[in-house]
C-alpha atoms as a PDB file:
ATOM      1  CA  UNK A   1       0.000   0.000   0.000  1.00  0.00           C
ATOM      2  CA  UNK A   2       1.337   3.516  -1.320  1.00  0.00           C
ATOM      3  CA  UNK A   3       1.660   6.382   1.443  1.00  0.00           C
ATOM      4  CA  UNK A   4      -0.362   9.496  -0.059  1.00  0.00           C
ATOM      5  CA  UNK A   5       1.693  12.266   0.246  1.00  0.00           C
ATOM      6  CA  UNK A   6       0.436  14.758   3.438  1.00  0.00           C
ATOM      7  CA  UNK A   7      -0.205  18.345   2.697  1.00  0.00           C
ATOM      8  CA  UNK A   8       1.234  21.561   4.652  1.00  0.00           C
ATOM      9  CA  UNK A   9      -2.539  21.866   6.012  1.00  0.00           C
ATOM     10  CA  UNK A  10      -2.586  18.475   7.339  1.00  0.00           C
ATOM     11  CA  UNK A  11       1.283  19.107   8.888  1.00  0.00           C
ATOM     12  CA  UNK A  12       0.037  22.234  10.317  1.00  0.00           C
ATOM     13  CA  UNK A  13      -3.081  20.600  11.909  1.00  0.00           C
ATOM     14  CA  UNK A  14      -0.905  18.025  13.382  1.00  0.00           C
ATOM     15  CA  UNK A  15       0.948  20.713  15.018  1.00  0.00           C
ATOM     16  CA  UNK A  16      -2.142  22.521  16.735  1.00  0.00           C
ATOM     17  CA  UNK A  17      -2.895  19.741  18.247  1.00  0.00           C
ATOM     18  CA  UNK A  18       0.738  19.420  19.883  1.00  0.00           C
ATOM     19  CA  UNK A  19       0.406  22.542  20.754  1.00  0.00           C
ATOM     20  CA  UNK A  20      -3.285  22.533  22.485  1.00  0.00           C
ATOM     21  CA  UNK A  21      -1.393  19.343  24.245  1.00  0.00           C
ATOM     22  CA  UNK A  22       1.205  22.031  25.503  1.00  0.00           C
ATOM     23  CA  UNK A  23      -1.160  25.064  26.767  1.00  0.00           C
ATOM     24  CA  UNK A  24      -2.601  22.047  29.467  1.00  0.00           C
ATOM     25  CA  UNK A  25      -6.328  23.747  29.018  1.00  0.00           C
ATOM     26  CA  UNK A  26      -5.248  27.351  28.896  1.00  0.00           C
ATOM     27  CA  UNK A  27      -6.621  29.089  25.762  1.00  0.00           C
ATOM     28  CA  UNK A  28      -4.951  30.891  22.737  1.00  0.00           C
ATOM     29  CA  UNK A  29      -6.384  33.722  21.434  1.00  0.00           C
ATOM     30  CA  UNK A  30      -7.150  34.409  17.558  1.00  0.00           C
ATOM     31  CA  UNK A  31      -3.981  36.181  16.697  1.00  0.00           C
ATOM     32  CA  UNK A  32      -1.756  33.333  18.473  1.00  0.00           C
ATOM     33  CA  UNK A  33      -3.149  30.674  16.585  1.00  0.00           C
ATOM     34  CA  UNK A  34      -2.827  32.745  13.128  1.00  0.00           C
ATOM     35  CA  UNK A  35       0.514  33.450  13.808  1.00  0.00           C
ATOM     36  CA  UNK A  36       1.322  29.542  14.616  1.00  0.00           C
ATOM     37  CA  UNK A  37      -0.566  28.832  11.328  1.00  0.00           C
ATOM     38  CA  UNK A  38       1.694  31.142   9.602  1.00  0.00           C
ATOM     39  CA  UNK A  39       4.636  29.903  11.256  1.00  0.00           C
ATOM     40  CA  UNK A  40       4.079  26.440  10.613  1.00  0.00           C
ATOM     41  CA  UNK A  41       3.025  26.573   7.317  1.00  0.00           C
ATOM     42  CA  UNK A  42       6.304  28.589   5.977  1.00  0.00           C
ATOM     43  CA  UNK A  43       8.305  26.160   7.451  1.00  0.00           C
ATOM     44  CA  UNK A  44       6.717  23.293   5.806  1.00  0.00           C
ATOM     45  CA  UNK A  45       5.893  24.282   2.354  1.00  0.00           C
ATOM     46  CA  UNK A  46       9.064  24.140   0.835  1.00  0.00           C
ATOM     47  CA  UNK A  47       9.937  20.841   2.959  1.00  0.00           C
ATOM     48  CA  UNK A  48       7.552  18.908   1.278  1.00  0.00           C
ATOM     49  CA  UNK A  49       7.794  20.140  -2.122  1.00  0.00           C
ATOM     50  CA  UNK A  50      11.597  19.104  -1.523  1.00  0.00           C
ATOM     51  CA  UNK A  51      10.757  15.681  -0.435  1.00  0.00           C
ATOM     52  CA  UNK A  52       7.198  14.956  -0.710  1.00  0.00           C
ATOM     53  CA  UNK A  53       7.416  11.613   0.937  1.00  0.00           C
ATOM     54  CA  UNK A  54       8.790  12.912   4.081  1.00  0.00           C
ATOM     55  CA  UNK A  55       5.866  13.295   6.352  1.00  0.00           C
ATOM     56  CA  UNK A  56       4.202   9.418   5.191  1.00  0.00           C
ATOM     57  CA  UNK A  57       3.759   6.743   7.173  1.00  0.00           C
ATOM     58  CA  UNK A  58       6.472   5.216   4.256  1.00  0.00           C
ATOM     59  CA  UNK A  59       8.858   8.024   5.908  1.00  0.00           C
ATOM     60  CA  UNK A  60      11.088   5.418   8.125  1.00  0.00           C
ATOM     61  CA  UNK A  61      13.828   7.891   8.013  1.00  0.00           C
ATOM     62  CA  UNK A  62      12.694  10.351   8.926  1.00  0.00           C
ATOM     63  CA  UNK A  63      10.040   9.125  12.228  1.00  0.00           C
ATOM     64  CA  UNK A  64      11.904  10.701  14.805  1.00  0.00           C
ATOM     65  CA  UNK A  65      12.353  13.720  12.791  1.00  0.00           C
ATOM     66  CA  UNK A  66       8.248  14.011  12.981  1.00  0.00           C
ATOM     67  CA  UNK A  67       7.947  13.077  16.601  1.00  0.00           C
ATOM     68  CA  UNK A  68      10.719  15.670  17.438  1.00  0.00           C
ATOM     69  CA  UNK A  69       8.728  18.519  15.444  1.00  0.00           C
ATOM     70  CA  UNK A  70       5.139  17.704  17.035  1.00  0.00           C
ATOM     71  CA  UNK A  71       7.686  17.574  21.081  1.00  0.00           C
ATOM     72  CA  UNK A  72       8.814  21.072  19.705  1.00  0.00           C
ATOM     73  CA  UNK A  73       4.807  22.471  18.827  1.00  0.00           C
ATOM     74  CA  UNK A  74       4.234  20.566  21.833  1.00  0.00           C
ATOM     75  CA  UNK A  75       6.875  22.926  24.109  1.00  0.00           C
ATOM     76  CA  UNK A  76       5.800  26.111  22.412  1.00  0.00           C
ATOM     77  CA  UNK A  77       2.230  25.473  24.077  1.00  0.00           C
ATOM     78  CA  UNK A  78       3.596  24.646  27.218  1.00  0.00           C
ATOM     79  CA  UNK A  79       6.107  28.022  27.659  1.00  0.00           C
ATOM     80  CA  UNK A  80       3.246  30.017  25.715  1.00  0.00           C
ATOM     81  CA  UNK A  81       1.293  29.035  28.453  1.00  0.00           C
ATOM     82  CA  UNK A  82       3.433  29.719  31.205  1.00  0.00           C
ATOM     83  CA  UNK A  83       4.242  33.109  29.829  1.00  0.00           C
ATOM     84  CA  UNK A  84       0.209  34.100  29.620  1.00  0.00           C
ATOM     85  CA  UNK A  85      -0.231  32.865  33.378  1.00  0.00           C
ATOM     86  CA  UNK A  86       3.151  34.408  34.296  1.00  0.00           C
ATOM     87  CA  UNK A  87       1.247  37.580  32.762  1.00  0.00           C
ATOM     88  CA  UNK A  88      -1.840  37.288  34.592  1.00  0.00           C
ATOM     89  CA  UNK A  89      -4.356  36.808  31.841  1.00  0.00           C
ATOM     90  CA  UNK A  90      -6.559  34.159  30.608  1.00  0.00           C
ATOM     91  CA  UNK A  91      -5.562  33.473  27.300  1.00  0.00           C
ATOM     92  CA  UNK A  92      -2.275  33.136  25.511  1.00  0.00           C
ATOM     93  CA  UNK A  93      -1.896  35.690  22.943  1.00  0.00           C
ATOM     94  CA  UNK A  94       0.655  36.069  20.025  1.00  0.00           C
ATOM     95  CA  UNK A  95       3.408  37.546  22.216  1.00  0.00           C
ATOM     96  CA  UNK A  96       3.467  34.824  24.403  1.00  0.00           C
ATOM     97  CA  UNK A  97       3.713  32.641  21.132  1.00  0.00           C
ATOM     98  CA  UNK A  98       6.404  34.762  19.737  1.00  0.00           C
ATOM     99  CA  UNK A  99       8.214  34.850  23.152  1.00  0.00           C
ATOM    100  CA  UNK A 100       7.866  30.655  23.261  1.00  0.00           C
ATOM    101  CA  UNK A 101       8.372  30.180  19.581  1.00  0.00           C
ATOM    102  CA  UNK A 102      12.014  31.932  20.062  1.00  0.00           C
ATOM    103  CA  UNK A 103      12.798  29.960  22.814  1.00  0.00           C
ATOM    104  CA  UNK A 104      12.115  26.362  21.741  1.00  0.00           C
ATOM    105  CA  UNK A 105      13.251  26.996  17.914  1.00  0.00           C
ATOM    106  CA  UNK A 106      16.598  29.038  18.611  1.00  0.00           C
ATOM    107  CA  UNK A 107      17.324  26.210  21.773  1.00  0.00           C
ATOM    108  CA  UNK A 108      16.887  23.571  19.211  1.00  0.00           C
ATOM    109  CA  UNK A 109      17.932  24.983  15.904  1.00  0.00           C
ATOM    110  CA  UNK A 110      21.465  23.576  14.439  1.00  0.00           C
ATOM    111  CA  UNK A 111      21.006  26.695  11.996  1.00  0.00           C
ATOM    112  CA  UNK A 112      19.692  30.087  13.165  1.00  0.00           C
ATOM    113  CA  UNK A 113      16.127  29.836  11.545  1.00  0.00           C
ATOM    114  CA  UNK A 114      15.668  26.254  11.756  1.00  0.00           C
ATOM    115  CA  UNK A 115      12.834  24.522  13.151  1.00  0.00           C
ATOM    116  CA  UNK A 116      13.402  21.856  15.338  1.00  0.00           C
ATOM    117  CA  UNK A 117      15.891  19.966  12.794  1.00  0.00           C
END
């Protein structure tokens, strides 16, 4: 059985839900989660139209490359999260994002601008 190739959407949705796993209940607002859409998204696009097999289940190389870039979504929740309740207010918004973004992709970045590879 072939592996259909999966879309930057589908990558991206995968990543929300890393994320929401981060934030442990606390909610993002609008902008946050439009900026993580953007985020994700550039970073994928070209990836797969590089190597469109990379994100299938026929992917065995590259497995723990996946699992490593939903931990790193994953992270961003959490520290977005901490940041909004460090703050004070209900809802993470895209500064907190920004502010946890930085953090997990420049602490686990080989290249400066690299996501989580």
């Amino acid at each position: 059985m072939t592996s259909k190739a999966a879309t930057p959407e589908q990558i991206v949705s995968l990543c929300l839900v890393w994320y929401g796993r981060g934030t442990g209940g606390v909610p993002s607002r609008q902008d946050a989660v439009d900026d993580l859409v953007q985020f994700f998204k550039a970073k994928f696009v070209n990836a797969l139209r590089n190597d469109p097999l990379r994100w299938t289940d026929a992917d065995d190389a590259h497995v723990l490359e996946k699992l490593f870039i939903l931990r790193c979504a994953e992270a961003i929740g959490r520290l977005a999260a901490q940041e909004a309740t460090k703050d004070g207010v209900l809802s993470i918004g895209s500064s907190h994002v920004l502010l946890a973004r930085n953090q997990v992709v420049g602490g686990f970045s080989r290249n400066p601008g690299d996501f989580c590879n």
